[in-house]
PDB file of N, CA and C in Angstrom:
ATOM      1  N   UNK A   1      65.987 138.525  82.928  1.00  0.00           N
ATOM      2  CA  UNK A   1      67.232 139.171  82.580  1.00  0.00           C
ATOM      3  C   UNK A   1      68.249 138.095  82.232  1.00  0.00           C
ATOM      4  N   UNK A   2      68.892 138.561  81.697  1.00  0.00           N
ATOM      5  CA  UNK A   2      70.347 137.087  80.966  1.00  0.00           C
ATOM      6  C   UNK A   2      71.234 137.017  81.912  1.00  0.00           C
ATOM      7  N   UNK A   3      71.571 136.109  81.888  1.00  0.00           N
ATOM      8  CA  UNK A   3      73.031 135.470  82.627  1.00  0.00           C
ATOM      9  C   UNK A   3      73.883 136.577  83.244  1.00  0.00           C
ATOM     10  N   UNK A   4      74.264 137.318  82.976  1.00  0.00           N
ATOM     11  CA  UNK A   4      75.222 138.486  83.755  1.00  0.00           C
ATOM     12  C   UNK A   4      74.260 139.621  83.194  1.00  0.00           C
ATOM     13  N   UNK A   5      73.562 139.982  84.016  1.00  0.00           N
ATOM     14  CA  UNK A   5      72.884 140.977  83.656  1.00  0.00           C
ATOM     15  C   UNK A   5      73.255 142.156  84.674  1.00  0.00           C
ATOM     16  N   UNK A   6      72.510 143.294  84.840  1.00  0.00           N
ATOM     17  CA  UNK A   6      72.778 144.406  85.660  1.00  0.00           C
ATOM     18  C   UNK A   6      72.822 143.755  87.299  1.00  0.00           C
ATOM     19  N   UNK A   7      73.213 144.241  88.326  1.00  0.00           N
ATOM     20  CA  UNK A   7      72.522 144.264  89.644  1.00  0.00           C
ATOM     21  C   UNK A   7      72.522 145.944  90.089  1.00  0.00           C
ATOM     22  N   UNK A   8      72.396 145.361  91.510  1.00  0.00           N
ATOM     23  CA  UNK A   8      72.425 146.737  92.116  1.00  0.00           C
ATOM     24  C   UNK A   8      73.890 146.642  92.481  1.00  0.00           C
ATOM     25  N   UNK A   9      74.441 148.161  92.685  1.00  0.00           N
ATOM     26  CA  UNK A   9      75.848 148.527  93.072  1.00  0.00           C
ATOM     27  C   UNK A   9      75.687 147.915  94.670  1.00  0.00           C
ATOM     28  N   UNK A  10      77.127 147.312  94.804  1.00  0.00           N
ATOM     29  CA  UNK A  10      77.270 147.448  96.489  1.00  0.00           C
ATOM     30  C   UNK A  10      78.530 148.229  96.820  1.00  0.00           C
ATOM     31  N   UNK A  11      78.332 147.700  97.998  1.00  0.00           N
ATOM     32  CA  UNK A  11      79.991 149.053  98.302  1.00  0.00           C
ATOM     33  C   UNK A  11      81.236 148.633  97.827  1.00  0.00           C
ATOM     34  N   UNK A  12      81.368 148.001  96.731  1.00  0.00           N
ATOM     35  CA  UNK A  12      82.942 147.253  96.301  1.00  0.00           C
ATOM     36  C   UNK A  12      83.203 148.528  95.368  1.00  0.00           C
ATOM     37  N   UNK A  13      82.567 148.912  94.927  1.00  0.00           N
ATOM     38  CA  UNK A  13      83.027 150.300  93.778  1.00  0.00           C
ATOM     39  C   UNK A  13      82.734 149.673  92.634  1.00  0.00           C
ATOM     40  N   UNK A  14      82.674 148.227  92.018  1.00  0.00           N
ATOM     41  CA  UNK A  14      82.399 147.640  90.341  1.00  0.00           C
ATOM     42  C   UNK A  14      80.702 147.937  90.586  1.00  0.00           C
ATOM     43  N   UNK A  15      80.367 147.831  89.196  1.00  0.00           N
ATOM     44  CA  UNK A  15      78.853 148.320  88.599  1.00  0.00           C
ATOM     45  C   UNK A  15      77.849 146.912  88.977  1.00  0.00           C
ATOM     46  N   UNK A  16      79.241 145.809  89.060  1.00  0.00           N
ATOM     47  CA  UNK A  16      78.204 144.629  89.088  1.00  0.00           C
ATOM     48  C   UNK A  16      77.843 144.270  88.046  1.00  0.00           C
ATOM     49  N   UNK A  17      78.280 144.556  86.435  1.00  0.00           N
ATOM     50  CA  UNK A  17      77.799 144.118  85.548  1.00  0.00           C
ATOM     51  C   UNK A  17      79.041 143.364  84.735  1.00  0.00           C
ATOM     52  N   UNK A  18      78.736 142.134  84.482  1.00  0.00           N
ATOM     53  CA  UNK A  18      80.161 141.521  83.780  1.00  0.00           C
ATOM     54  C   UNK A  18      79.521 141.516  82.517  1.00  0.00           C
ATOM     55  N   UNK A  19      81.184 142.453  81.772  1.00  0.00           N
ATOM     56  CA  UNK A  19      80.543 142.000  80.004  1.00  0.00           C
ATOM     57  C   UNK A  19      80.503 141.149  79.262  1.00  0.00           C
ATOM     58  N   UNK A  20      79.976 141.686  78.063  1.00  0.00           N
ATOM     59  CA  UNK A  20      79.593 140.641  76.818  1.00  0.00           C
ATOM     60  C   UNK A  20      80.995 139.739  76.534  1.00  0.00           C
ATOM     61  N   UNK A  21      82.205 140.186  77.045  1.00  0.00           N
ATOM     62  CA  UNK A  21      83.233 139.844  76.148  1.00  0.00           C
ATOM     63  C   UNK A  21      83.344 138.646  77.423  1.00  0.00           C
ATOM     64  N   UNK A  22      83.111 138.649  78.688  1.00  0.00           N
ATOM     65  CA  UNK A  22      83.503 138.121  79.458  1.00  0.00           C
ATOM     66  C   UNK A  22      82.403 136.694  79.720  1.00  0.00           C
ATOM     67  N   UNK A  23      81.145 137.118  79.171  1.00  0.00           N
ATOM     68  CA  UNK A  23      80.008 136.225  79.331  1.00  0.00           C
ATOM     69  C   UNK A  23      80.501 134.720  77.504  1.00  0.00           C
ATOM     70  N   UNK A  24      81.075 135.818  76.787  1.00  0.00           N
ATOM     71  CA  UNK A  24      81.187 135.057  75.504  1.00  0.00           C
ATOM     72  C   UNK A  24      82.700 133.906  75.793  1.00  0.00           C
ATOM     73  N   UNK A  25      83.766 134.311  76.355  1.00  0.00           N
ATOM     74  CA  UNK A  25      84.705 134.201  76.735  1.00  0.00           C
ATOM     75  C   UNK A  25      84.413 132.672  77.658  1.00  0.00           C
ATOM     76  N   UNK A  26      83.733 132.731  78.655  1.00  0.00           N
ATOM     77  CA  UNK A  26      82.779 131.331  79.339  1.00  0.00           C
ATOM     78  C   UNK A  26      82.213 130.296  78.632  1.00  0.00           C
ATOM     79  N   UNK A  27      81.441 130.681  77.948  1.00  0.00           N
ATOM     80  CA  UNK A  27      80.565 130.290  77.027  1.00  0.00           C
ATOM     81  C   UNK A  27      81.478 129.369  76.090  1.00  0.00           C
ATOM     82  N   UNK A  28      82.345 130.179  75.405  1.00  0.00           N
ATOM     83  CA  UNK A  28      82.652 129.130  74.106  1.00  0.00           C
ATOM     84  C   UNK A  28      84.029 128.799  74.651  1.00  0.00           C
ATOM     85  N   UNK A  29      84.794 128.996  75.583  1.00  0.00           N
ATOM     86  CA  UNK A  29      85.535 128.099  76.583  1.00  0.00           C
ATOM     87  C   UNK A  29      85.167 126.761  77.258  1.00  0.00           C
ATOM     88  N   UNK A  30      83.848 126.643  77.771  1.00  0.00           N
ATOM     89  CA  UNK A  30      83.274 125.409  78.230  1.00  0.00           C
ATOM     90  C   UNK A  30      83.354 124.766  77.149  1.00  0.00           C
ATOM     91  N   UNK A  31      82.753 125.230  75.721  1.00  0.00           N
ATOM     92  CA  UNK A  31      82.155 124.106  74.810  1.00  0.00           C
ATOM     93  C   UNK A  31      83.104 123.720  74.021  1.00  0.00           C
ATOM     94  N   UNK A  32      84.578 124.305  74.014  1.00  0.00           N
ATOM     95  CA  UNK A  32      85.615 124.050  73.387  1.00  0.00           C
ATOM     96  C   UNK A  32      86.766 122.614  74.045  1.00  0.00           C
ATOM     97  N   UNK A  33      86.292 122.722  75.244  1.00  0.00           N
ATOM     98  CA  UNK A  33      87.033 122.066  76.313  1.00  0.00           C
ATOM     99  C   UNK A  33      86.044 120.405  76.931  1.00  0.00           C
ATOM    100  N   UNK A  34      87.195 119.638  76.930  1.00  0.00           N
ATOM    101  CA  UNK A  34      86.310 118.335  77.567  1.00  0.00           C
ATOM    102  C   UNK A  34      86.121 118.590  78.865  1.00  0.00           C
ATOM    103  N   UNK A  35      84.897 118.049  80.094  1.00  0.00           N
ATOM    104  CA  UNK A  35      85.261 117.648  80.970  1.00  0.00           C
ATOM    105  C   UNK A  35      85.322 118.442  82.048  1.00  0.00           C
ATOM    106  N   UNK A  36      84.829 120.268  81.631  1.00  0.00           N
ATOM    107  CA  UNK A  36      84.954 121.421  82.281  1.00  0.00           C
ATOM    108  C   UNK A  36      83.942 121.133  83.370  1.00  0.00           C
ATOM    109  N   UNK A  37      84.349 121.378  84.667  1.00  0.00           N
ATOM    110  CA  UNK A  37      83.453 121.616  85.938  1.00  0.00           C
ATOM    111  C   UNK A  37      83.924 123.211  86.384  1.00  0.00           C
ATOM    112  N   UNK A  38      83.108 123.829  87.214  1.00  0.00           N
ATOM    113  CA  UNK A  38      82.858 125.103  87.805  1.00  0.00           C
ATOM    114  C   UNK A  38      83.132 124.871  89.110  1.00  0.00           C
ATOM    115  N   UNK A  39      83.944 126.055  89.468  1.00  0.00           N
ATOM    116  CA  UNK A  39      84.272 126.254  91.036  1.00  0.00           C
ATOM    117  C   UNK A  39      84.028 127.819  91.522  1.00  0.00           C
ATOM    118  N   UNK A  40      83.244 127.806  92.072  1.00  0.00           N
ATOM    119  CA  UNK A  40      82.481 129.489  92.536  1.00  0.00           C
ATOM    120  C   UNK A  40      83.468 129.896  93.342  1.00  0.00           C
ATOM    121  N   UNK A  41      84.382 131.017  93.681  1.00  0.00           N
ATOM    122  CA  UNK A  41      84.787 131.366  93.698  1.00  0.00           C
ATOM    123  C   UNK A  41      84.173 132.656  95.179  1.00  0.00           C
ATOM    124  N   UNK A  42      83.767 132.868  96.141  1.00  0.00           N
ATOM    125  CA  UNK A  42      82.926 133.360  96.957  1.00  0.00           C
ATOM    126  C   UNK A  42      83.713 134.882  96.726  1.00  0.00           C
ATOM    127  N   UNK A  43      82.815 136.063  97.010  1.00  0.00           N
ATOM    128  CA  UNK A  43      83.392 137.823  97.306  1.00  0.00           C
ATOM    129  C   UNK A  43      84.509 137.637  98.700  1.00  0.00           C
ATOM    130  N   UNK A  44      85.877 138.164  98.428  1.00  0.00           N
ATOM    131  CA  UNK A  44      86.614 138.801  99.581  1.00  0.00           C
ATOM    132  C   UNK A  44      86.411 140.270  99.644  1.00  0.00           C
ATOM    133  N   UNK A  45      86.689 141.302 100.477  1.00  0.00           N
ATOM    134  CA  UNK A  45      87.076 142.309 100.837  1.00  0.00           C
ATOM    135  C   UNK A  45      87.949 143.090  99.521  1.00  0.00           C
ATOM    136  N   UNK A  46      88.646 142.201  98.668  1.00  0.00           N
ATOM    137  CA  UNK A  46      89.299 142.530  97.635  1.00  0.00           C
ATOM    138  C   UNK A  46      88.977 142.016  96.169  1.00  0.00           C
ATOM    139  N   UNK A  47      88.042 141.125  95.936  1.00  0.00           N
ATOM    140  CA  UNK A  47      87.647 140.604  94.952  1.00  0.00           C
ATOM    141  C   UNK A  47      85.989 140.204  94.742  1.00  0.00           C
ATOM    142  N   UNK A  48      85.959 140.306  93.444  1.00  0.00           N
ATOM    143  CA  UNK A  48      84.242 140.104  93.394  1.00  0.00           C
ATOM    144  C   UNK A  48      84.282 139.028  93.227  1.00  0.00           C
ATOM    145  N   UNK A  49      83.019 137.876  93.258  1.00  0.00           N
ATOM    146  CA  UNK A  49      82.813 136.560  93.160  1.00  0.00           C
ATOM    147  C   UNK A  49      83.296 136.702  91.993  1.00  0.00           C
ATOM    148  N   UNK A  50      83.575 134.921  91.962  1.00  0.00           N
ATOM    149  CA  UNK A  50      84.730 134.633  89.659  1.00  0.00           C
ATOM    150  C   UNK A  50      84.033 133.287  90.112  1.00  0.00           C
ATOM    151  N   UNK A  51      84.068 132.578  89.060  1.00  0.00           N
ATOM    152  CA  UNK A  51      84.424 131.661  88.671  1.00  0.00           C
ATOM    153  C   UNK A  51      85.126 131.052  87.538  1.00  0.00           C
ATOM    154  N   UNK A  52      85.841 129.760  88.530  1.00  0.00           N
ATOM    155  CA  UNK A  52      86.852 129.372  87.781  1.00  0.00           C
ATOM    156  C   UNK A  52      85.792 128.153  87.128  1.00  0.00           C
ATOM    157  N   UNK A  53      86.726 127.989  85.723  1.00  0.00           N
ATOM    158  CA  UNK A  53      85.990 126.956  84.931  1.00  0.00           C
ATOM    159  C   UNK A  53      87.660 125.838  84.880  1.00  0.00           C
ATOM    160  N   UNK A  54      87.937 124.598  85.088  1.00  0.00           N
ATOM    161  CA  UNK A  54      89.279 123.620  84.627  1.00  0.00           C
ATOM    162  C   UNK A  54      88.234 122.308  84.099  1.00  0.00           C
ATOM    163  N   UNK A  55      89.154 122.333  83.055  1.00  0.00           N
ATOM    164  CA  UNK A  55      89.116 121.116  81.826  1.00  0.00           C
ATOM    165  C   UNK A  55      89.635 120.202  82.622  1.00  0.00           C
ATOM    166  N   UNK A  56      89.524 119.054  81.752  1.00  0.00           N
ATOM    167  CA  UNK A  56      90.054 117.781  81.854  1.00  0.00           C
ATOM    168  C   UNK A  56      91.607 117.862  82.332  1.00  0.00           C
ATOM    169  N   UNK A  57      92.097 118.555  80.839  1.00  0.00           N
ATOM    170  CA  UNK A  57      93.618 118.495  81.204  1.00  0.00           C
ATOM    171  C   UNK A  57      94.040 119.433  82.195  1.00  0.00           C
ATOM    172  N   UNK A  58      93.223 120.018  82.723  1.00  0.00           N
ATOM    173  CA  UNK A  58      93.821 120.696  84.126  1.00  0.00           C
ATOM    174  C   UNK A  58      94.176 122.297  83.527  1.00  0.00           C
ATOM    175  N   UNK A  59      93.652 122.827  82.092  1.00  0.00           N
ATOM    176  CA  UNK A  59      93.561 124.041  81.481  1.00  0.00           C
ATOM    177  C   UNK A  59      92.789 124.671  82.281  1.00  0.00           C
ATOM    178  N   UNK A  60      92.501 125.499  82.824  1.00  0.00           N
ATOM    179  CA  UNK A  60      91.637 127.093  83.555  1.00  0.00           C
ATOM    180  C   UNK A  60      91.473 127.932  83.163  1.00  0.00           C
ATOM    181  N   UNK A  61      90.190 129.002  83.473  1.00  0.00           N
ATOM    182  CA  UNK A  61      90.260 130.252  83.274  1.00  0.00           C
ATOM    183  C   UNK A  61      89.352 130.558  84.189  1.00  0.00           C
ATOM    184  N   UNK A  62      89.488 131.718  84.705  1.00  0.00           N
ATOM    185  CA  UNK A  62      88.429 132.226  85.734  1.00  0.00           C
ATOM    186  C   UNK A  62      87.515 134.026  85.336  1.00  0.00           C
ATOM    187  N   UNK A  63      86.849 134.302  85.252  1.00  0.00           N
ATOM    188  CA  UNK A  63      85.876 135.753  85.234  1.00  0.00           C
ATOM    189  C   UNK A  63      85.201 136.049  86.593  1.00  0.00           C
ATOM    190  N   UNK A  64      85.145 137.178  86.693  1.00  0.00           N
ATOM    191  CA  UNK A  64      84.473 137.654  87.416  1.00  0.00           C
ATOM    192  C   UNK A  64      82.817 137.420  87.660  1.00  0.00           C
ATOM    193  N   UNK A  65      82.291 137.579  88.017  1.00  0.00           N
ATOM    194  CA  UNK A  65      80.457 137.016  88.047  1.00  0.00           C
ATOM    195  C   UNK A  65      79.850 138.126  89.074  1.00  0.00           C
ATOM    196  N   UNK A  66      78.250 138.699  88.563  1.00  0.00           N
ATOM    197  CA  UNK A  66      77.742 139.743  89.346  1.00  0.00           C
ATOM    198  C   UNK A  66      77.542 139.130  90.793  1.00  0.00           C
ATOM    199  N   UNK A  67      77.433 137.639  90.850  1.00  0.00           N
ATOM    200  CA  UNK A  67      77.014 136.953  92.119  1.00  0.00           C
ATOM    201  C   UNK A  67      77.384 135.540  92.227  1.00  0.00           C
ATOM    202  N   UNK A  68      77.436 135.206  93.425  1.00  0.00           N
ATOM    203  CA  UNK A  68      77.956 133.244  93.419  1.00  0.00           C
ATOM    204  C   UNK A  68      76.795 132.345  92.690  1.00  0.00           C
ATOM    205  N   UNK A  69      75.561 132.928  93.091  1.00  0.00           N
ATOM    206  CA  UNK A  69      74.364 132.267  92.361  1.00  0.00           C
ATOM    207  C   UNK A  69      74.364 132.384  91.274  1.00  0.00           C
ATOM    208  N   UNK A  70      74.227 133.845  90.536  1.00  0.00           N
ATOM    209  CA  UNK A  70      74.427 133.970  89.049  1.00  0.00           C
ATOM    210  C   UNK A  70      75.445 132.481  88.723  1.00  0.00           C
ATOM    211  N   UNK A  71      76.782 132.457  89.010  1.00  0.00           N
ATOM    212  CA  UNK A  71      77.782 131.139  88.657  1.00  0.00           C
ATOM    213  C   UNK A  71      77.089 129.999  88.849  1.00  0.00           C
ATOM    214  N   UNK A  72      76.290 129.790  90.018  1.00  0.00           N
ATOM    215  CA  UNK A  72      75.932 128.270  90.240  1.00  0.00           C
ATOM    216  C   UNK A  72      74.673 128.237  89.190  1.00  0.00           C
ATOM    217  N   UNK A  73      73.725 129.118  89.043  1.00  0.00           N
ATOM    218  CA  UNK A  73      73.050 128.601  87.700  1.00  0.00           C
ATOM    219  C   UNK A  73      73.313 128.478  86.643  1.00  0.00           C
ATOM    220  N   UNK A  74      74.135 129.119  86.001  1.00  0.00           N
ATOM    221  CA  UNK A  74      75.194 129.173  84.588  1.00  0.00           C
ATOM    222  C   UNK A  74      75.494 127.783  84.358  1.00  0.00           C
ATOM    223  N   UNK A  75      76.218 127.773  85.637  1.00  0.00           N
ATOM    224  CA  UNK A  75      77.353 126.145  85.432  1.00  0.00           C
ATOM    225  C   UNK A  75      75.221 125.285  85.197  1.00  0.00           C
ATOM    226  N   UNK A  76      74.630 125.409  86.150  1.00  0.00           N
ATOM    227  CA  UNK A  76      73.585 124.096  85.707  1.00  0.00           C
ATOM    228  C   UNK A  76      72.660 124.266  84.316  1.00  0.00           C
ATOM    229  N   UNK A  77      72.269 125.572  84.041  1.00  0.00           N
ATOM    230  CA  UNK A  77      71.913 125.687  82.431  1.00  0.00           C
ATOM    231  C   UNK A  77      72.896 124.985  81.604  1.00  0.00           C
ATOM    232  N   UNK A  78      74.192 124.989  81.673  1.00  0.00           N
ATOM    233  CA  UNK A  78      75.206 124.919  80.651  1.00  0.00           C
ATOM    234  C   UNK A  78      75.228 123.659  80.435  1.00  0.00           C
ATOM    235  N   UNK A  79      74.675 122.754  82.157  1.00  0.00           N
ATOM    236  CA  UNK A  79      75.117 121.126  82.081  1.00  0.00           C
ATOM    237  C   UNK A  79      76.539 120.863  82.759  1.00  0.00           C
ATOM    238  N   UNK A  80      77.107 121.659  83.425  1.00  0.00           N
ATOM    239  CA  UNK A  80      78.214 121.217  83.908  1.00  0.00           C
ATOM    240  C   UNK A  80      78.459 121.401  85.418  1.00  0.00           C
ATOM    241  N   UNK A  81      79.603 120.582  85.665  1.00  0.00           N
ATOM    242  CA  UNK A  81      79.573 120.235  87.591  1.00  0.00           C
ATOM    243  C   UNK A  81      79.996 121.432  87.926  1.00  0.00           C
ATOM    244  N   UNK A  82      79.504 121.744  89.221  1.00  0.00           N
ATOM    245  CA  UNK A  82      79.806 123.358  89.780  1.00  0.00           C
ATOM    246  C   UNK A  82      80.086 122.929  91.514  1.00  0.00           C
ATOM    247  N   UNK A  83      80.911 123.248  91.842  1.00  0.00           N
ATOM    248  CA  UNK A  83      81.424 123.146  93.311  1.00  0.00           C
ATOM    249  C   UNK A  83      81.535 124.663  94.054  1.00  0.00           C
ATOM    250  N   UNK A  84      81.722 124.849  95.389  1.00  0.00           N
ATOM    251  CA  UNK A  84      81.827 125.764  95.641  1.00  0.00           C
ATOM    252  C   UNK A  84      83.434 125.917  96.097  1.00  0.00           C
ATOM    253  N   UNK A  85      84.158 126.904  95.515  1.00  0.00           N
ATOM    254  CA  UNK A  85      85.385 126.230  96.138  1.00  0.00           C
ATOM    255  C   UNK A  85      86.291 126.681  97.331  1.00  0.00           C
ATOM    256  N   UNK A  86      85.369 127.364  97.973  1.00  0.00           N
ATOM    257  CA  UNK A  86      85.718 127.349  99.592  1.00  0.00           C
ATOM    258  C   UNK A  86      85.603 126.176  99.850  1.00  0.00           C
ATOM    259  N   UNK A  87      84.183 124.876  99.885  1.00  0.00           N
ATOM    260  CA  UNK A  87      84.318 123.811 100.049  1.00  0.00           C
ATOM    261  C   UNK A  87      85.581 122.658  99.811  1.00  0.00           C
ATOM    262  N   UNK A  88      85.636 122.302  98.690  1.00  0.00           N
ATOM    263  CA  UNK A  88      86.147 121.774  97.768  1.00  0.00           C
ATOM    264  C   UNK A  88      87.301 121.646  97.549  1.00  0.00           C
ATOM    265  N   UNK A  89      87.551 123.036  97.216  1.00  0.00           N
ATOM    266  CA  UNK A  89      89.204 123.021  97.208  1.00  0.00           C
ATOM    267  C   UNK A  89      89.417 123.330  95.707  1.00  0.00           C
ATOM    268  N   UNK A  90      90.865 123.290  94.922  1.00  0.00           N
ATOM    269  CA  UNK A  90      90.767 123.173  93.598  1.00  0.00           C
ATOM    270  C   UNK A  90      91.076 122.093  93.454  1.00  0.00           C
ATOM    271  N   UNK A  91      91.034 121.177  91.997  1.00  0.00           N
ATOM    272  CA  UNK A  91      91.488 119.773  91.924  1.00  0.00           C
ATOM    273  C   UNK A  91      93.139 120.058  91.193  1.00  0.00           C
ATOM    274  N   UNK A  92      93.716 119.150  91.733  1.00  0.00           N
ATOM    275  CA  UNK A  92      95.089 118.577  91.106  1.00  0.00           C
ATOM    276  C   UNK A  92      95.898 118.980  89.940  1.00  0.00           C
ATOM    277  N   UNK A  93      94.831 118.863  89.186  1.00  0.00           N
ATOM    278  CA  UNK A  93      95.277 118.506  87.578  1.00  0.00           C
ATOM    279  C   UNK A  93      95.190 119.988  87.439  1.00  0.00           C
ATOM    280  N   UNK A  94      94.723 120.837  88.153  1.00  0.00           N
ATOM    281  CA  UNK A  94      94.443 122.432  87.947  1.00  0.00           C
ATOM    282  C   UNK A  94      95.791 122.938  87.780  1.00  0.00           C
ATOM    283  N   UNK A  95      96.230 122.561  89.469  1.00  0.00           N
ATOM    284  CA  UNK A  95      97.911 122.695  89.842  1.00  0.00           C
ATOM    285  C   UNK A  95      98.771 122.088  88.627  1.00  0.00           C
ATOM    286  N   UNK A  96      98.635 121.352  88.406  1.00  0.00           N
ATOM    287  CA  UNK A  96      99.608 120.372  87.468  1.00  0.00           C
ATOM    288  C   UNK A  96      99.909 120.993  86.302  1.00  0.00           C
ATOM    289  N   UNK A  97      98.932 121.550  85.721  1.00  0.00           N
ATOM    290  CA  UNK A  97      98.687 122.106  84.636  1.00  0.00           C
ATOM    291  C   UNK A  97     100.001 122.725  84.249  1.00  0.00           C
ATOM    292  N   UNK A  98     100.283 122.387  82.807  1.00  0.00           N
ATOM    293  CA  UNK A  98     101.643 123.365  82.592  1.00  0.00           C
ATOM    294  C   UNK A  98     101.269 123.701  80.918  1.00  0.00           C
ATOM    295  N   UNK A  99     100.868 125.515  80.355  1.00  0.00           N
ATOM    296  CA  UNK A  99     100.556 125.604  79.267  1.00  0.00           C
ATOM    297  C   UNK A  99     101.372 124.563  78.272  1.00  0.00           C
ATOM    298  N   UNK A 100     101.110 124.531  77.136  1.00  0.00           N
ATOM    299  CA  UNK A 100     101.972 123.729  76.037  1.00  0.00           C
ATOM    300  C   UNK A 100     102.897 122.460  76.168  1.00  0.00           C
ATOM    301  N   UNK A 101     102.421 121.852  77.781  1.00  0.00           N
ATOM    302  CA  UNK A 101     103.276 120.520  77.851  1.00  0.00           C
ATOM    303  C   UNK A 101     102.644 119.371  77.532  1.00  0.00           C
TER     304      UNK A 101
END
């Protein structure tokens, strides 16, 4: 099955399936950007696993993901660093970040 493919429902109420727009959206975001590493993003009580993707210059974007694993293999097919970021933390340059400066 592909990269965000179906799962099974759990009790959060989403289908578990992230779309095409959201899988394409990742995709040509990494390859547009220098320097992009992955930070998994773990399920709360209020949110489904995401991951965040930050560039070099400390640019971000984050999606939703059917699972933390689904994210951690993505980021290693793709070739890029993947952290978990309960561990980790976010980096700096994330914070710093200011659009158009």
């Amino acid at each position: 099955m592909g990269l965000f493919g179906r799962r099974k429902k759990s009790g959060g109420g989403r289908s578990g399936k992230v779309s095409g727009t959201d899988r394409a959206h990742l995709e040509e975001w990494t390859a547009s950007r220098r320097g992009v590493e992955a930070f998994v993003e773990l399920r709360t009580s209020l949110n489904p696993p995401s991951v965040l993707l930050v560039a070099h210059d400390g640019e971000w974007t984050r999606r939703a993901v059917p699972s933390e694993q689904v994210a951690f293999d993505w980021a290693r097919k793709v070739g890029i660093p993947c952290y978990d970021a309960s561990l980790v933390g976010y980096p700096q340059r994330m914070r710093d970040w200011r659009p158009g400066a």
